[in-house]
Protein backbone atom coordinates (compact mmCIF):
# COMPACT_ATOMS: atom_id res chain seq x y z
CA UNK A 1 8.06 -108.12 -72.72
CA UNK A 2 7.67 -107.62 -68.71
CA UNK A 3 8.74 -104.42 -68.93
CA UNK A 4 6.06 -103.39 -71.86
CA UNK A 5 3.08 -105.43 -69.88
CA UNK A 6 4.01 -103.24 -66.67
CA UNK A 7 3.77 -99.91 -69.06
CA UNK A 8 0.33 -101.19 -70.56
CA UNK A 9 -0.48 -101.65 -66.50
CA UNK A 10 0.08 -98.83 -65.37
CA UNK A 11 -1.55 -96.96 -68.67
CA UNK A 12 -4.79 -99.02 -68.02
CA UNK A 13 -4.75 -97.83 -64.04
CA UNK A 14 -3.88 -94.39 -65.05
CA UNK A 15 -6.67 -94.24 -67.80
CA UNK A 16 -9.53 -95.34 -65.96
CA UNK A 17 -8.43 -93.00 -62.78
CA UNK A 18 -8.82 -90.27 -64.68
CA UNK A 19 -12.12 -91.43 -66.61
CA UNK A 20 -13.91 -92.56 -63.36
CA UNK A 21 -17.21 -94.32 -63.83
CA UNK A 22 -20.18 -91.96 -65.29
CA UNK A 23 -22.39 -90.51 -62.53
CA UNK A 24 -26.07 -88.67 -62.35
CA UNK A 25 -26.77 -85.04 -62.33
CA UNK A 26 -27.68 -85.85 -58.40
CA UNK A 27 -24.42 -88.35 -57.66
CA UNK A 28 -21.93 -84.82 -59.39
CA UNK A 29 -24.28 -82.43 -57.03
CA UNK A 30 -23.98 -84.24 -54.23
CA UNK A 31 -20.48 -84.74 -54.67
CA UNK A 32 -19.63 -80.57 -55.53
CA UNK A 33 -18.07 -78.27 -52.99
CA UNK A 34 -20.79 -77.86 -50.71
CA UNK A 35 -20.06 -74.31 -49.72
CA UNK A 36 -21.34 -73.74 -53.90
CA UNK A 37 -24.26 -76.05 -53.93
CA UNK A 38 -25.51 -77.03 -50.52
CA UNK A 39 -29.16 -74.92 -50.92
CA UNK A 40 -29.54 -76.34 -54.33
CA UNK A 41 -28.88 -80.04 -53.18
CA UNK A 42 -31.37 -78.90 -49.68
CA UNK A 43 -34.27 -77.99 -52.10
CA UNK A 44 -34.10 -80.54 -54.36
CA UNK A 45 -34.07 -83.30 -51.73
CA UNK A 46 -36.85 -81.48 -49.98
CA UNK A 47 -38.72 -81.05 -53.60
CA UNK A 48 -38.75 -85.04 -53.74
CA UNK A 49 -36.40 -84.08 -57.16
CA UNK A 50 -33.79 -86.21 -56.23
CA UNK A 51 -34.29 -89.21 -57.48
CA UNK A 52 -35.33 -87.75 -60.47
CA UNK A 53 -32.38 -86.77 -61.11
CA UNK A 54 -30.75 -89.66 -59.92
CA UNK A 55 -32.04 -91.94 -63.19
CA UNK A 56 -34.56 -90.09 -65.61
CA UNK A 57 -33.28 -87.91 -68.19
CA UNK A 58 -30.98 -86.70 -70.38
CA UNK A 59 -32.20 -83.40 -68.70
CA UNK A 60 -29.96 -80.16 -68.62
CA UNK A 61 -29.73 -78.61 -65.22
CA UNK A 62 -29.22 -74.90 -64.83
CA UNK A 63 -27.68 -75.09 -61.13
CA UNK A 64 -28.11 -71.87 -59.12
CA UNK A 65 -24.85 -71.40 -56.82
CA UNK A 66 -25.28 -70.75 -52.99
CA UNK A 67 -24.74 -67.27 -53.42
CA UNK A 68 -27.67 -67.14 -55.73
CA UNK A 69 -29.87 -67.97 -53.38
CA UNK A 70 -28.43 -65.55 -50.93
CA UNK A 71 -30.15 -62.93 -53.31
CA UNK A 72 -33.57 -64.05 -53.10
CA UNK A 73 -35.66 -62.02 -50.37
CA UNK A 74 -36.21 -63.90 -46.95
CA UNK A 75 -39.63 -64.02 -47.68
CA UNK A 76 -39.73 -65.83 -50.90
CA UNK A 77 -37.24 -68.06 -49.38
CA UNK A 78 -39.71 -68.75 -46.19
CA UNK A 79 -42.46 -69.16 -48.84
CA UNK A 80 -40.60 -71.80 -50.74
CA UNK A 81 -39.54 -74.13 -47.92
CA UNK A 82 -42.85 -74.36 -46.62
CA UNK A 83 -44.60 -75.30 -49.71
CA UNK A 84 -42.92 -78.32 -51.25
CA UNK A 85 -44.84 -77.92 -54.44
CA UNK A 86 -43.98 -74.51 -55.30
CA UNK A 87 -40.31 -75.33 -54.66
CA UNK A 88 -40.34 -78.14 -57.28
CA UNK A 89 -42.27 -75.72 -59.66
CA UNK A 90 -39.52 -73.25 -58.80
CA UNK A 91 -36.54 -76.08 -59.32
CA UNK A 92 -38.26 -77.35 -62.37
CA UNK A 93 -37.65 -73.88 -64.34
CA UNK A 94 -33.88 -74.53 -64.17
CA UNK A 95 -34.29 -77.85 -65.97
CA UNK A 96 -34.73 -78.18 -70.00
CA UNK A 97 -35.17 -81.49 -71.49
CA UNK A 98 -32.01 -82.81 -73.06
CA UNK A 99 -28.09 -82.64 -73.00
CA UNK A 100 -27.23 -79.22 -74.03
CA UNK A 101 -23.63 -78.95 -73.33
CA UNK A 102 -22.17 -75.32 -73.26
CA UNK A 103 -20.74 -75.55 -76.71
CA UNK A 104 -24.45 -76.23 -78.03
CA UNK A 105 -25.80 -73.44 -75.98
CA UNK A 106 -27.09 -70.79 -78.69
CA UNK A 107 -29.32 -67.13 -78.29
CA UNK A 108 -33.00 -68.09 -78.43
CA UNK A 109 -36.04 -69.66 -75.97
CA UNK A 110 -35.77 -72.91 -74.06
CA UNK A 111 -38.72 -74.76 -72.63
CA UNK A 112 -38.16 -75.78 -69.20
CA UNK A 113 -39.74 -78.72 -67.12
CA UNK A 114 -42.10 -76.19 -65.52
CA UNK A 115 -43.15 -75.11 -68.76
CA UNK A 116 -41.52 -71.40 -68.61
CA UNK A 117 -39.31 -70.26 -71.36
CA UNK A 118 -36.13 -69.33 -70.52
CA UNK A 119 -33.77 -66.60 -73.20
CA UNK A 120 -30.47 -67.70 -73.84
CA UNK A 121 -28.39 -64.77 -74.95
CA UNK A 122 -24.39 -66.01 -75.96
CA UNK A 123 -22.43 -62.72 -76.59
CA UNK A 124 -19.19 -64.58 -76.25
CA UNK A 125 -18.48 -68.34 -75.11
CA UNK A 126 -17.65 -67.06 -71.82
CA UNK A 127 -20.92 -64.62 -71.51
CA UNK A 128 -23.66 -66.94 -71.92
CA UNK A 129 -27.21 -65.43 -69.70
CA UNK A 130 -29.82 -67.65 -69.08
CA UNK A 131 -33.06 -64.94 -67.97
CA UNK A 132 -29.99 -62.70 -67.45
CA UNK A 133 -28.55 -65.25 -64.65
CA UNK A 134 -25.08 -65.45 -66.07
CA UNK A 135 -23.34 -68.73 -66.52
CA UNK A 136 -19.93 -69.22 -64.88
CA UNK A 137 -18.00 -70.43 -68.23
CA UNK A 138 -14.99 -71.38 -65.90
CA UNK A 139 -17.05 -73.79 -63.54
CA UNK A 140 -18.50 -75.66 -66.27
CA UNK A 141 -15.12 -76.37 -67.46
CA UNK A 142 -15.10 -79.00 -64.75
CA UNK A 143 -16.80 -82.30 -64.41
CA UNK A 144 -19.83 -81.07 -64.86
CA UNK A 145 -20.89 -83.60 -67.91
CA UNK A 146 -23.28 -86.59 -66.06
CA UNK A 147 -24.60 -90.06 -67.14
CA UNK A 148 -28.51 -88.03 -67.56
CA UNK A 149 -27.36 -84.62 -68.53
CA UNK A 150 -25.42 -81.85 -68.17
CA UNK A 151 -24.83 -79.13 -65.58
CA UNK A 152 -24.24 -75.04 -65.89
CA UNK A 153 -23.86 -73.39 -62.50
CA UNK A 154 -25.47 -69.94 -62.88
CA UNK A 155 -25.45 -67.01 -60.43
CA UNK A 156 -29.07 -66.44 -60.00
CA UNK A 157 -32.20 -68.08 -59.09
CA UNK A 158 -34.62 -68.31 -62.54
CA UNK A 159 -38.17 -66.90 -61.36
CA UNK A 160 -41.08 -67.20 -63.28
């Protein structure tokens, strides 16, 4: 009977260490490798997004990489830092209403936040383009399912 309780024990412990508690889009961003997401997390604190984020939703986040920002020109980057409001504009576009989770994602037009439509083309379930910004399948494969949402890391900045 000990023996049995100590198996259910340690079953329990081992469960609910791999199931940790639910978390926001914000609490799994701020949480990511931050040599991937540090810019995103940056502009979306500095967009006043954050706590957003934190509690609203269910919203689907299209999360442009570091690297993704690296390809933006210096002086769209300068333009965006010192306007707050056209950086939330600009972070808006990479946020649809709703949990889409990569298995829902189809080819077609999403409205985002901002208003823009976005194309989703799937040519495979590990080639899925969102305004030809490609989503890394792989990454998403990861913890990337939050209390408010979901989250696809994509390689590019969505402009307007």
């Amino acid at each position: 009977m000990k023996l049995s309780l100590l198996f259910l024990g340690l079953f329990l412990v081992a469960t609910s260490l791999s199931n940790p508690a639910p978390e926001s889009i914000m609490e799994l961003l701020l949480k990511a490798r931050q040599d991937r997401l540090s810019t995103l997390v940056q502009a979306i604190q500095a967009a006043g997004l954050a706590e957003t984020l934190q509690k609203e939703g269910p919203f689907t986040l299209f999360a442009p990489v570091n690297d993704a920002f690296k390809k933006l020109p210096e002086e769209s980057v300068a333009k965006l830092t010192a306007t707050p409001t056209e950086l939330k504009k600009l972070l808006l576009r990479h946020v649809v209403k709703g949990n889409i989770p990569l298995s829902e994602l189809k080819t077609g037009d999403l409205t985002s936040l901002e208003g823009g439509i976005s194309k989703i083309t799937v040519s495979a379930p590990d080639n899925i383009t969102v305004d030809k910004a490609k989503i890394y399948a792989p990454m998403n494969l990861t913890s990337t399912t939050a209390v408010n949402g979901v989250i696809h890391f994509i390689d590019h900045v969505l402009l307007p």
